[in-house]
Protein backbone atom coordinates (compact mmCIF):
# COMPACT_ATOMS: atom_id res chain seq x y z
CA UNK A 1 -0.63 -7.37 -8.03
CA UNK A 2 -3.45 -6.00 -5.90
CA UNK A 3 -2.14 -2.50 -4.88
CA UNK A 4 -3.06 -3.40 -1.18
CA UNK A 5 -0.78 -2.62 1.65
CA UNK A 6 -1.55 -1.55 5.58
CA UNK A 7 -0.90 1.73 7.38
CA UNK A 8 -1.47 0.57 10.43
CA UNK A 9 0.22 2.53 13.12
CA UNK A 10 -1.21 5.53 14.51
CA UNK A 11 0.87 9.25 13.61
CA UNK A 12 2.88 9.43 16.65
CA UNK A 13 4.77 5.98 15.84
CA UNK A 14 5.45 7.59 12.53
CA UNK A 15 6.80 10.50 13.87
CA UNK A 16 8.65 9.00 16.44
CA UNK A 17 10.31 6.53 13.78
CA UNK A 18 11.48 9.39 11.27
CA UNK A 19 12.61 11.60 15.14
CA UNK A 20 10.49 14.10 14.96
CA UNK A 21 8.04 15.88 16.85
CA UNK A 22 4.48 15.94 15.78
CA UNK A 23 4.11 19.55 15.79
CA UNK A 24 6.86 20.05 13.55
CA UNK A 25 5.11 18.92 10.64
CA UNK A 26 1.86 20.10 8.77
CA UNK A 27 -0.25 16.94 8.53
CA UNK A 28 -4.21 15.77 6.93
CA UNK A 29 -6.53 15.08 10.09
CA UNK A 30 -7.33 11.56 8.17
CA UNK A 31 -7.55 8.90 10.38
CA UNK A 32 -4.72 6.42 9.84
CA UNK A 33 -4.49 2.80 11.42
CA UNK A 34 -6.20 0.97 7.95
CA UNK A 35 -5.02 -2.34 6.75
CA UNK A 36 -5.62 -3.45 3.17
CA UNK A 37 -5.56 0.74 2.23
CA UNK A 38 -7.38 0.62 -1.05
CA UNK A 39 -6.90 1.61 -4.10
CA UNK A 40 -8.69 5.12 -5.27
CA UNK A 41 -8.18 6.10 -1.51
CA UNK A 42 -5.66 8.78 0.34
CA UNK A 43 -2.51 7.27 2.12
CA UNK A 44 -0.44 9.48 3.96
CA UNK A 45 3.09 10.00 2.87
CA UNK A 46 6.49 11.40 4.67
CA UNK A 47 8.01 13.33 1.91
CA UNK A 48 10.78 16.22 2.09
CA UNK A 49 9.93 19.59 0.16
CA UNK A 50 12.49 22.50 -0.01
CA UNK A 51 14.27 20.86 3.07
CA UNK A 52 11.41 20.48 5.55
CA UNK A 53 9.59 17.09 5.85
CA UNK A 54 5.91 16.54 5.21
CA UNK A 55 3.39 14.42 6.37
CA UNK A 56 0.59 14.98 3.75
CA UNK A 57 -2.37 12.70 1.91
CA UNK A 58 -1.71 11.55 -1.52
CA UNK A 59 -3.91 9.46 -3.72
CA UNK A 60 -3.17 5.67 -3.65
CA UNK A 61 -3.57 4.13 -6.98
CA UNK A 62 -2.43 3.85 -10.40
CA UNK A 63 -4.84 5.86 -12.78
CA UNK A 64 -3.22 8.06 -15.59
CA UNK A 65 -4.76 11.30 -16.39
CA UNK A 66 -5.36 10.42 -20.00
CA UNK A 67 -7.90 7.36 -18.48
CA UNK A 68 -11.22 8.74 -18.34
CA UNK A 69 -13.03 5.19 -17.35
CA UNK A 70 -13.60 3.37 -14.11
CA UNK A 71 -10.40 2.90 -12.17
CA UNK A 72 -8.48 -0.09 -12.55
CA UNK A 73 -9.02 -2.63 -9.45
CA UNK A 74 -5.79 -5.32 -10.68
CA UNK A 75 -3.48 -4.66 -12.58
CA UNK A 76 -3.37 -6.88 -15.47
């Protein structure tokens, strides 16, 4: 398992998918069209808080709090 996956398409095709306008939701001014997003890196995620949706940044990996080394590249 590598963690890898693409976020390719630009914020408007998101939008338009979920049928919503792109003023409607508060949003991170982080470029998105990446493929292979890495690990330790910010993805942004649609997500629904107190029944209005979100478009916000949210670390992409896999490290607990209790880990205090280096991140984890593989799992293993």
């Amino acid at each position: 398992m590598c963690g890898l996956f693409a976020q390719c398409s630009c914020r408007d095709e998101y939008f338009e998918a979920a049928g919503i306008a792109p003023e409607e939701l508060p949003f991170d001014a982080e470029p998105l069209g990446r493929y292979n997003v890495a690990l330790g890196t910010r993805v942004m995620l649609l997500s629904q808080h107190e029944e209005q949706l979100h478009f916000e940044p949210v670390f992409w990996g896999y490290k607990s709090d209790w880990w205090h080394k280096a991140m984890l590249i593989n799992a293993r």
